[in-house]
C-alpha atoms as a PDB file:
ATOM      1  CA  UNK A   1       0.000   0.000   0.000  1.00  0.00           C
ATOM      2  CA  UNK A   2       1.618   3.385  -1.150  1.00  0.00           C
ATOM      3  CA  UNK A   3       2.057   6.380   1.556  1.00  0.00           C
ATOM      4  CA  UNK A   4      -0.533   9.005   1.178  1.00  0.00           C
ATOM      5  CA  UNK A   5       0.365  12.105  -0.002  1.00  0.00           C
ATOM      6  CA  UNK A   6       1.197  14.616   2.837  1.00  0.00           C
ATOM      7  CA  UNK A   7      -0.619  17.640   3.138  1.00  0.00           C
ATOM      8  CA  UNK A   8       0.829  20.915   1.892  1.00  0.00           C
ATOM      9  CA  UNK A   9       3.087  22.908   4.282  1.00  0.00           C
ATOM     10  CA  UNK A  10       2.745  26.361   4.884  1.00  0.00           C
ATOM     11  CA  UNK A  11       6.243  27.050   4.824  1.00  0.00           C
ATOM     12  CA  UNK A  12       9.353  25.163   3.823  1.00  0.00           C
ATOM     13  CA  UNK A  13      13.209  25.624   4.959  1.00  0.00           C
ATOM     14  CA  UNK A  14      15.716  24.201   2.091  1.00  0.00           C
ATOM     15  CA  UNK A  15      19.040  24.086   4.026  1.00  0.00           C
ATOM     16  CA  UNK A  16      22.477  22.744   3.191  1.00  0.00           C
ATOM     17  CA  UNK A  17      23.300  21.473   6.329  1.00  0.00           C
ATOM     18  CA  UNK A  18      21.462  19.973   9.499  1.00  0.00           C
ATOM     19  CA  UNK A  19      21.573  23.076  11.566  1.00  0.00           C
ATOM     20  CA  UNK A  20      21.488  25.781   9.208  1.00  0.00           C
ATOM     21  CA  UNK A  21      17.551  26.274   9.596  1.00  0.00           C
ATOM     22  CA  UNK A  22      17.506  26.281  13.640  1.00  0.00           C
ATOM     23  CA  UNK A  23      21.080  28.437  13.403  1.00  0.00           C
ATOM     24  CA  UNK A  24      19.264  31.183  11.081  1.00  0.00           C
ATOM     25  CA  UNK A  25      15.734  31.015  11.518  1.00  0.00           C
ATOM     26  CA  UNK A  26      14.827  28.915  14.566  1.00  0.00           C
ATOM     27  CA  UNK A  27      12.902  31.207  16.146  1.00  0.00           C
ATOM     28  CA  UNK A  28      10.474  31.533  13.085  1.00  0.00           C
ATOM     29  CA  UNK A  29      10.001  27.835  12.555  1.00  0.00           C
ATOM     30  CA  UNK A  30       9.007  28.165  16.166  1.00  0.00           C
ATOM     31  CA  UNK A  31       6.785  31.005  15.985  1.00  0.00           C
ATOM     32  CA  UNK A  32       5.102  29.743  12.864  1.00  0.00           C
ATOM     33  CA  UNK A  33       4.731  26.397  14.894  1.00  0.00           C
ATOM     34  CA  UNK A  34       3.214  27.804  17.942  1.00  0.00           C
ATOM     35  CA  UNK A  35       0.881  30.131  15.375  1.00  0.00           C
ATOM     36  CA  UNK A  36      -0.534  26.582  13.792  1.00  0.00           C
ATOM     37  CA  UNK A  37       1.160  26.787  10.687  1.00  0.00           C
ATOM     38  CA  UNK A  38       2.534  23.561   9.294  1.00  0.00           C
ATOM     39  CA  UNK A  39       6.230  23.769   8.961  1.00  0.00           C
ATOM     40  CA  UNK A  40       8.996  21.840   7.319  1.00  0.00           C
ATOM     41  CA  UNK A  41      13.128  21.265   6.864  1.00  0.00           C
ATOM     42  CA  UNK A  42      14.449  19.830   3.988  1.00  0.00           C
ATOM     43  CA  UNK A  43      18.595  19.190   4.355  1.00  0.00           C
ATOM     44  CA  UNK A  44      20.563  18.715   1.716  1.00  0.00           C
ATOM     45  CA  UNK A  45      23.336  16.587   3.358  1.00  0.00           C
ATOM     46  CA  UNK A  46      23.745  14.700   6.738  1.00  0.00           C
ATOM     47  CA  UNK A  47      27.036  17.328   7.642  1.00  0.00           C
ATOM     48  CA  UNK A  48      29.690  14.635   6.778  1.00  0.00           C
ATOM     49  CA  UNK A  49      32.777  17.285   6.905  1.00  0.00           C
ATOM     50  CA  UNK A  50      31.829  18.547   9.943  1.00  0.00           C
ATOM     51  CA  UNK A  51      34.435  18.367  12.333  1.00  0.00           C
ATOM     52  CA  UNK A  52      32.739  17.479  15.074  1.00  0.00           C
ATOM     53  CA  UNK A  53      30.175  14.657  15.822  1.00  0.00           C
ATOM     54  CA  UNK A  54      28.996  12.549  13.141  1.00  0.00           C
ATOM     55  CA  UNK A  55      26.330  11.979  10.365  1.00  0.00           C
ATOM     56  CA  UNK A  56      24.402   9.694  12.429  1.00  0.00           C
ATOM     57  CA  UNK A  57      24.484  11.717  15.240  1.00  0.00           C
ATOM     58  CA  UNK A  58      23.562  14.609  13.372  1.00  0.00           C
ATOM     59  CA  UNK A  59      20.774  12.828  12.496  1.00  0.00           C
ATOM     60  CA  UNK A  60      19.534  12.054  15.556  1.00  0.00           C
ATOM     61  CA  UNK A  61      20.029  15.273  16.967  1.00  0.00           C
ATOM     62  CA  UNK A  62      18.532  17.033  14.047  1.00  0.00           C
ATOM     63  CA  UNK A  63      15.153  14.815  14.857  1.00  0.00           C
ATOM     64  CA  UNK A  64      15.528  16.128  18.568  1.00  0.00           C
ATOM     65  CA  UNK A  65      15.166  19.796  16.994  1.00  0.00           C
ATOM     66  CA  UNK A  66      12.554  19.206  14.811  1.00  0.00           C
ATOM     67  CA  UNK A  67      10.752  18.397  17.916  1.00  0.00           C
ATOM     68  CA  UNK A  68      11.590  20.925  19.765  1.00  0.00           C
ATOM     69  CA  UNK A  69      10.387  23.611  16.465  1.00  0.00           C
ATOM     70  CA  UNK A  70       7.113  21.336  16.302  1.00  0.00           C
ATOM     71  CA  UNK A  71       8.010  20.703  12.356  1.00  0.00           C
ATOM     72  CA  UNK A  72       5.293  19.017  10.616  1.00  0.00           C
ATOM     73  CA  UNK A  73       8.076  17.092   8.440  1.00  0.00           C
ATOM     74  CA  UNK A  74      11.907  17.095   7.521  1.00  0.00           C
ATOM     75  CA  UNK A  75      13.232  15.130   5.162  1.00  0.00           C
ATOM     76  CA  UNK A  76      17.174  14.634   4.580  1.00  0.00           C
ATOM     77  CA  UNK A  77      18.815  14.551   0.587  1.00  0.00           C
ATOM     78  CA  UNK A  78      21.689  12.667   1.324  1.00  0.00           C
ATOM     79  CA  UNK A  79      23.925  14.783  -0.783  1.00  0.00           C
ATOM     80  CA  UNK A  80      27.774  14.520  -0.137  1.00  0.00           C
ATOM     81  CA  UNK A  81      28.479  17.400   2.107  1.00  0.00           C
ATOM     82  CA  UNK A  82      30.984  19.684   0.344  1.00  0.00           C
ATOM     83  CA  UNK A  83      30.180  18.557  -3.369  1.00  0.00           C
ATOM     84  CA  UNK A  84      26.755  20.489  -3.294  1.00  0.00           C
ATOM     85  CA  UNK A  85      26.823  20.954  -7.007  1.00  0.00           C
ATOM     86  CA  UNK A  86      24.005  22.080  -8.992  1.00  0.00           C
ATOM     87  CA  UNK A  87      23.102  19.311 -11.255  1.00  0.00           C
ATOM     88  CA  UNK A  88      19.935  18.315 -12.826  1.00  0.00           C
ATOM     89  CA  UNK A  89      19.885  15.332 -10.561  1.00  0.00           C
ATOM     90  CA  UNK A  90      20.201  17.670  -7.373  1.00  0.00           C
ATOM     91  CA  UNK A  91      17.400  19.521  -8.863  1.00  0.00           C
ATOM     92  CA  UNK A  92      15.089  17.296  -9.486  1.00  0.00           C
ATOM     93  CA  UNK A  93      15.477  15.363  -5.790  1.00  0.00           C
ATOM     94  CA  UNK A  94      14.787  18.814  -4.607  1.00  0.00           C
ATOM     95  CA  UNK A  95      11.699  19.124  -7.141  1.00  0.00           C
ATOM     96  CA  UNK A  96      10.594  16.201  -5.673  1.00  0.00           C
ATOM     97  CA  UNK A  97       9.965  17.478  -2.217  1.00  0.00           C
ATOM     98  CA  UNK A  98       8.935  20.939  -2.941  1.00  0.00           C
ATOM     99  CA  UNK A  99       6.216  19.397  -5.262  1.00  0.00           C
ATOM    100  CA  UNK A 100       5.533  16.943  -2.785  1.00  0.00           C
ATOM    101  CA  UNK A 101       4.945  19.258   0.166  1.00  0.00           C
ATOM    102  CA  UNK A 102       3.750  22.270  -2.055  1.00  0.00           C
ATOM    103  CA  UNK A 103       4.571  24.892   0.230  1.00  0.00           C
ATOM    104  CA  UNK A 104       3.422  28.576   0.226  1.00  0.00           C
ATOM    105  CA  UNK A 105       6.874  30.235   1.402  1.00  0.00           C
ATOM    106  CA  UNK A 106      10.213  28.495   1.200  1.00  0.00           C
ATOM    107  CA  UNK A 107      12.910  29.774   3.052  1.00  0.00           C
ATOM    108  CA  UNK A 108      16.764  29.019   1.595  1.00  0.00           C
ATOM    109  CA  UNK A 109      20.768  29.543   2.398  1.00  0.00           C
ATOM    110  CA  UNK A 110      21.968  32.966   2.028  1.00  0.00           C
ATOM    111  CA  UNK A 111      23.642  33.655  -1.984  1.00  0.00           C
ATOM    112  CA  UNK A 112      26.729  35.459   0.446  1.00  0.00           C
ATOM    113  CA  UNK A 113      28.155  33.632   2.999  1.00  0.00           C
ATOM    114  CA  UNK A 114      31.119  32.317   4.743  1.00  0.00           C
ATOM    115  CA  UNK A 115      30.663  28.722   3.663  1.00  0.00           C
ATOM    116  CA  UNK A 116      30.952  27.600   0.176  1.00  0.00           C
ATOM    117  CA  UNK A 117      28.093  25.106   1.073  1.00  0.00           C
ATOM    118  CA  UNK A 118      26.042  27.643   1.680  1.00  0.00           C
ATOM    119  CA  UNK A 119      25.986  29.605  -1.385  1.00  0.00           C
ATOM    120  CA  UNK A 120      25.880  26.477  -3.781  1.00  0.00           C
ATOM    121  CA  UNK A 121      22.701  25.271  -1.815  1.00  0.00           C
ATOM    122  CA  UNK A 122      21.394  28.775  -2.424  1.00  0.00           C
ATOM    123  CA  UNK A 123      21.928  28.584  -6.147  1.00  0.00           C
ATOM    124  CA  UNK A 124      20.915  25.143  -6.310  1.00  0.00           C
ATOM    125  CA  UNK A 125      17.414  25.512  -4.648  1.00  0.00           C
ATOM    126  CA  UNK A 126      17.073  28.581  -6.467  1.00  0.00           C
ATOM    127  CA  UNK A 127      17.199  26.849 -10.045  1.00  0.00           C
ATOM    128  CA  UNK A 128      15.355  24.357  -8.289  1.00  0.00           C
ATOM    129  CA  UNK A 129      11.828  26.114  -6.942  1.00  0.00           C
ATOM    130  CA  UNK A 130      12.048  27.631 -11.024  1.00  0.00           C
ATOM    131  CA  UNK A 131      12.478  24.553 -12.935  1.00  0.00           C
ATOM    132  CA  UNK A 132       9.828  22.413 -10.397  1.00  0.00           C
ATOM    133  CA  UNK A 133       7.231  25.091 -12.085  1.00  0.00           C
ATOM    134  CA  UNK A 134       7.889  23.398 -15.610  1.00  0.00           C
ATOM    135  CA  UNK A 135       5.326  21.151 -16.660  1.00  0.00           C
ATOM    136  CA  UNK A 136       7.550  19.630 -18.874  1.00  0.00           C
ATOM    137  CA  UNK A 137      10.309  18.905 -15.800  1.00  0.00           C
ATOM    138  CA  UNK A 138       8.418  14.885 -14.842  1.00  0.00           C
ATOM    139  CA  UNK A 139       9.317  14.119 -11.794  1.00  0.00           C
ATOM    140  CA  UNK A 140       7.356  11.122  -9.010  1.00  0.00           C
ATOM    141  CA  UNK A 141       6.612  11.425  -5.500  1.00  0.00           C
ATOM    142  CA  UNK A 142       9.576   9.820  -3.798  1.00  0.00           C
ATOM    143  CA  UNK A 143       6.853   7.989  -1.401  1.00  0.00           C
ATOM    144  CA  UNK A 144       3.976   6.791  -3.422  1.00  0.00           C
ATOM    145  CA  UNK A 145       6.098   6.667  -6.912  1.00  0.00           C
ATOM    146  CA  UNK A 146       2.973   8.842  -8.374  1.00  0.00           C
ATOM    147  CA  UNK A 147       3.302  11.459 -10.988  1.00  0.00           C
ATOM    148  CA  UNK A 148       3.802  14.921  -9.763  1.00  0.00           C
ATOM    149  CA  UNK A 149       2.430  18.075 -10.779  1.00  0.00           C
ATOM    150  CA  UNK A 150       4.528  21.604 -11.121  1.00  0.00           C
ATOM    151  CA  UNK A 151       4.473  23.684  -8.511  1.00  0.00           C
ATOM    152  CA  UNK A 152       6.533  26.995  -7.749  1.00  0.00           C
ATOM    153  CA  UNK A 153       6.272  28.820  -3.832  1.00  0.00           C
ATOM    154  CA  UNK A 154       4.645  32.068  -3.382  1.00  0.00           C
ATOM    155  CA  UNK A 155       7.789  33.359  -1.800  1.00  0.00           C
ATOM    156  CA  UNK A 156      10.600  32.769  -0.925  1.00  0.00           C
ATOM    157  CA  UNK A 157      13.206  34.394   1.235  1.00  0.00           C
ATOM    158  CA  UNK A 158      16.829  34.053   2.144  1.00  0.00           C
ATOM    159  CA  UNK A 159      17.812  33.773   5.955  1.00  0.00           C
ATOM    160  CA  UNK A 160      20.909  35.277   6.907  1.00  0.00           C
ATOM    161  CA  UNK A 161      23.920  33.837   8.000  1.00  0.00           C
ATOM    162  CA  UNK A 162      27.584  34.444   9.196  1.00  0.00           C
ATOM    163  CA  UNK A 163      27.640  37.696   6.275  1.00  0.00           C
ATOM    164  CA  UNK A 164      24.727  40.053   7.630  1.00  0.00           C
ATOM    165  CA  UNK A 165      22.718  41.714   4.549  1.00  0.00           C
ATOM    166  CA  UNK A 166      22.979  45.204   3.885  1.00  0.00           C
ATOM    167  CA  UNK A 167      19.451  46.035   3.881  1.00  0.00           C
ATOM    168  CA  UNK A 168      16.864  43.258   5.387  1.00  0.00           C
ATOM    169  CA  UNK A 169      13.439  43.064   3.558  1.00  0.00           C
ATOM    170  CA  UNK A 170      12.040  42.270   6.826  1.00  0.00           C
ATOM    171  CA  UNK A 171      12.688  40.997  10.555  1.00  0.00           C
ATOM    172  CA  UNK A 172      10.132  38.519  12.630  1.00  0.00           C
ATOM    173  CA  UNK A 173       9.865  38.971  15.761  1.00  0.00           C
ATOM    174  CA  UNK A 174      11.017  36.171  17.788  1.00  0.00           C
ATOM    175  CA  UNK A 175      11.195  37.502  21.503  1.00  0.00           C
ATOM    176  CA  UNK A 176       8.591  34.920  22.837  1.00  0.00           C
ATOM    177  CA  UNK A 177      10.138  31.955  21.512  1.00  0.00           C
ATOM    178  CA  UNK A 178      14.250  32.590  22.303  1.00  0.00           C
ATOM    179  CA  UNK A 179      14.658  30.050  25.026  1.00  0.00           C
ATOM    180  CA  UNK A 180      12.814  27.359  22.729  1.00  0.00           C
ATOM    181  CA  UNK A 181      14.889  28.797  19.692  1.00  0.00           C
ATOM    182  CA  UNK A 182      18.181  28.182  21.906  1.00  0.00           C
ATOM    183  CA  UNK A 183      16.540  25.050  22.873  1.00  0.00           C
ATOM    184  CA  UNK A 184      16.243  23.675  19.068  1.00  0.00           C
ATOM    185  CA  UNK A 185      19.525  24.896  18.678  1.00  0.00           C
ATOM    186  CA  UNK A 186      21.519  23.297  21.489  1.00  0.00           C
ATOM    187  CA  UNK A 187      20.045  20.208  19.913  1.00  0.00           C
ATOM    188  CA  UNK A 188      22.856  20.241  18.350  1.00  0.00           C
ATOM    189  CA  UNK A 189      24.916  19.686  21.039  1.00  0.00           C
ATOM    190  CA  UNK A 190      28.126  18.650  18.892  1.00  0.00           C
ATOM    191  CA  UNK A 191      27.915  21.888  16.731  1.00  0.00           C
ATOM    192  CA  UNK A 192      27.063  24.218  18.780  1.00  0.00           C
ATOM    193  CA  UNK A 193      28.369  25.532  22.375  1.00  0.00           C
ATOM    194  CA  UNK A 194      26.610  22.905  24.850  1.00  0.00           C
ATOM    195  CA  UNK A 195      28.487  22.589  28.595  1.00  0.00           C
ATOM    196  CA  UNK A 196      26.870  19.018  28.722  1.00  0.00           C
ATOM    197  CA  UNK A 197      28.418  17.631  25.333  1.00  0.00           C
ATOM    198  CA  UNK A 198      31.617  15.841  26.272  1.00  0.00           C
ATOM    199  CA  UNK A 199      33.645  16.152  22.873  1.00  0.00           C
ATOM    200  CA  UNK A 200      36.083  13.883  22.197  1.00  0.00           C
ATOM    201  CA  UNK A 201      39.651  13.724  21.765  1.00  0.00           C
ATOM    202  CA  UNK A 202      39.522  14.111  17.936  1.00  0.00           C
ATOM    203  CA  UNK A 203      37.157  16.996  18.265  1.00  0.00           C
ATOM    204  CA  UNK A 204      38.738  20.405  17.756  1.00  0.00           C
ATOM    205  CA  UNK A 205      36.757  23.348  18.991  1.00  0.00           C
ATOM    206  CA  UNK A 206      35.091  25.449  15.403  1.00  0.00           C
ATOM    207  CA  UNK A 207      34.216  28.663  14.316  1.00  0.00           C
ATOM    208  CA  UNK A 208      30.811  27.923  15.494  1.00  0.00           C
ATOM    209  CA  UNK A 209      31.205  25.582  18.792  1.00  0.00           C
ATOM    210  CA  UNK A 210      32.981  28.085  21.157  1.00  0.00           C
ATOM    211  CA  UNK A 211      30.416  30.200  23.795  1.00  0.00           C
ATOM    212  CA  UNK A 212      31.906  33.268  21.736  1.00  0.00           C
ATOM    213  CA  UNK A 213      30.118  32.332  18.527  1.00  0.00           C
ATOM    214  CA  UNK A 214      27.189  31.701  21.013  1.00  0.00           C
ATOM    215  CA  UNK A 215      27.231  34.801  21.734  1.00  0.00           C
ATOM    216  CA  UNK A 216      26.911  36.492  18.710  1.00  0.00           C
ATOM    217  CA  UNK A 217      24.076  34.751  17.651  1.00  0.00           C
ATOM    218  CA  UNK A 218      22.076  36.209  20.671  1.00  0.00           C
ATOM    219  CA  UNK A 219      23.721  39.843  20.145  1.00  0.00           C
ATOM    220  CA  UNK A 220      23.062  39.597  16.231  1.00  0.00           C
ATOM    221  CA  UNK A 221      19.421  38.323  17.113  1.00  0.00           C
ATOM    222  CA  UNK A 222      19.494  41.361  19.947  1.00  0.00           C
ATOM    223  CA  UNK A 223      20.275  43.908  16.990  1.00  0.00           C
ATOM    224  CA  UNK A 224      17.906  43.086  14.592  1.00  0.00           C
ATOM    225  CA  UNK A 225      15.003  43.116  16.996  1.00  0.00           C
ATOM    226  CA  UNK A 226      15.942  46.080  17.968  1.00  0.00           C
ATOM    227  CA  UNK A 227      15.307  47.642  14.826  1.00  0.00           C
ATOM    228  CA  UNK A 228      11.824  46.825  15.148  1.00  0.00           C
ATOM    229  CA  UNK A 229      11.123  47.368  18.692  1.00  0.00           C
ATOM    230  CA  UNK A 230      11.549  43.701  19.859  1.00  0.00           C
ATOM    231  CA  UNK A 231      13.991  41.916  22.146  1.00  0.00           C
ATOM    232  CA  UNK A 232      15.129  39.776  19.522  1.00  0.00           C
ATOM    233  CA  UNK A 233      14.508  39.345  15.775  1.00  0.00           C
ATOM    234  CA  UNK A 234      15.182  36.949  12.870  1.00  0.00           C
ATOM    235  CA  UNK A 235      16.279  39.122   9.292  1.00  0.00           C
ATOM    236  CA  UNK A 236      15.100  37.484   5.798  1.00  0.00           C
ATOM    237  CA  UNK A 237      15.908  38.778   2.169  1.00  0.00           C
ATOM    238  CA  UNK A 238      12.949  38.965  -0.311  1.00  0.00           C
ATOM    239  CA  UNK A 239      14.445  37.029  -3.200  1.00  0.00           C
ATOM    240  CA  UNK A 240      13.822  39.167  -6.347  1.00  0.00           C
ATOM    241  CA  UNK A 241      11.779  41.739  -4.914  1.00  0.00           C
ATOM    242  CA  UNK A 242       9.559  43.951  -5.100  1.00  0.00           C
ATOM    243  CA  UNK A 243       6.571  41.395  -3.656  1.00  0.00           C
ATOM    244  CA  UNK A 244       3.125  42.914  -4.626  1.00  0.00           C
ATOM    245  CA  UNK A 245      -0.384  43.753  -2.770  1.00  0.00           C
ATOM    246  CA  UNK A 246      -3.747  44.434  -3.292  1.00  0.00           C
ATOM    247  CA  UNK A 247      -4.249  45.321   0.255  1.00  0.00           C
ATOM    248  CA  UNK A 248      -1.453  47.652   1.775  1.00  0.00           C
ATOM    249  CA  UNK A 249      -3.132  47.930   4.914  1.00  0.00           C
ATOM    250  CA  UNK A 250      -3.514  44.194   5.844  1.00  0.00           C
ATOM    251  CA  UNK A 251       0.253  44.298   4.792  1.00  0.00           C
ATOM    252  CA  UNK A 252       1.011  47.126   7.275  1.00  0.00           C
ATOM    253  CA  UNK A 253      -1.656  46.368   9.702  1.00  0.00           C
ATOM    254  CA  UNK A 254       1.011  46.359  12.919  1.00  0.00           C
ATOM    255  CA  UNK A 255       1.953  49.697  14.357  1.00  0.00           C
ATOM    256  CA  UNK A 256       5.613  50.489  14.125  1.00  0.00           C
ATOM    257  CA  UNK A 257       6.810  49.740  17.493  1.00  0.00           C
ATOM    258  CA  UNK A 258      10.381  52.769  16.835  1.00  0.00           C
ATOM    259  CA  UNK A 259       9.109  56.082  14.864  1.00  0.00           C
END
């Protein structure tokens, strides 16, 4: 008997690594959770380079945050970690899940970043949301082995990462969620800064495991909420903006909390 096919998300995160959704916009997945929206993370690869940990642990700690973010589903590609190269093949496994979960916002990597990873998974989901809007792309559900019809997102933003953006198209507020945002991320207790995780011998300290880095994240989330008169906020980039409205003030319905 074939798995049914799952109802649409709301919103989808596209990330090249286990960690880069609840590193860069944790606290929205949580909001969005907590608002009732269904939410979901598709990873690209299981973090094989990393230095610290390993796949199957990543794994396993990844389920522990999707838990914690109340994800509807997450689904991991399997890629090799470090080869992230932006082949048809990549593009249609991707095709498959976006047209299986037919989400209404997809969130990817940033296009600048620190990590080469990063920006190829950008360009690769990019080429990927376009070309799953073909009709002539065929792809199947990887469940049921149906045929699959197109389908494109609404939106879709970029979340920031270690290279802030000059000009954000907009910040969520994440203020009532932070301790279950640190929560998903500590999750990843081999990545990130966690005094319980006992790292081994083999395990160097990394750009992103020391309390420093930890940190940051909470002064970077600190600044940008600031900007819009909240304790702690979450930027995104509008890819290919201008977005358009028929209703400017549903769009602008909040008051500006800074004037």
């Amino acid at each position: 008997m074939s798995a049914p096919t799952p109802a649409p998300l709301d919103l989808l995160a596209l990330a090249a690594h286990p960690d880069d959704v609840e590193l860069c916009a944790g606290g929205t997945m949580c909001t969005l959770g907590q608002q009732g929206y269904r939410t979901g993370v598709v990873d690209f690869t299981q973090g094989q380079l990393g230095s610290r940990g390993t796949p199957e642990k990543r794994m396993k700690e990844a389920a522990k945050a999707s838990e914690v973010m109340g994800l509807a589903a997450r689904e991991n590609l399997g890629l090799m970690d470090g080869e992230i190269a932006n082949t048809r093949e990549h593009q249609r496994t991707i095709i498959r899940q976006v047209r299986r979960f037919r989400p209404h916002v997809v969130l990817v990597n940033a296009l600048e970043t620190r990590h080469p990873d990063h920006h190829d998974a950008a360009r690769l989901a990019l080429d990927a949301l376009f070309y799953g809007g073909l009709r002539k792309i065929e792809t199947t559900d990887p469940e049921t082995g149906a045929p699959q019809e197109p389908w494109r997102p609404h939106h879709t933003l970029h979340y920031m990462q270690a290279v802030p953006f000059d000009n954000p198209t907009l910040v969520v507020d994440v203020s009532d969620v932070w301790e279950q945002r640190l929560d998903a991320l500590q999750s990843f207790e081999s990545q990130f800064f966690n005094p319980e995780y006992d790292a081994g011998a083999d395990e160097p300290e990394t750009f992103v495991s020391n309390r420093n880095f930890f940190d940051w994240v909470e002064a970077q989330a600190r600044t940008y909420g600031y900007k819009v008169g909240a304790t702690f906020g979450e930027p995104f980039k509008y890819h290919r903006g201008p977005f358009g409205t028929d209703d400017l003030m549903r769009v602008l319905e909040n008051e500006k909390a800074y004037r």
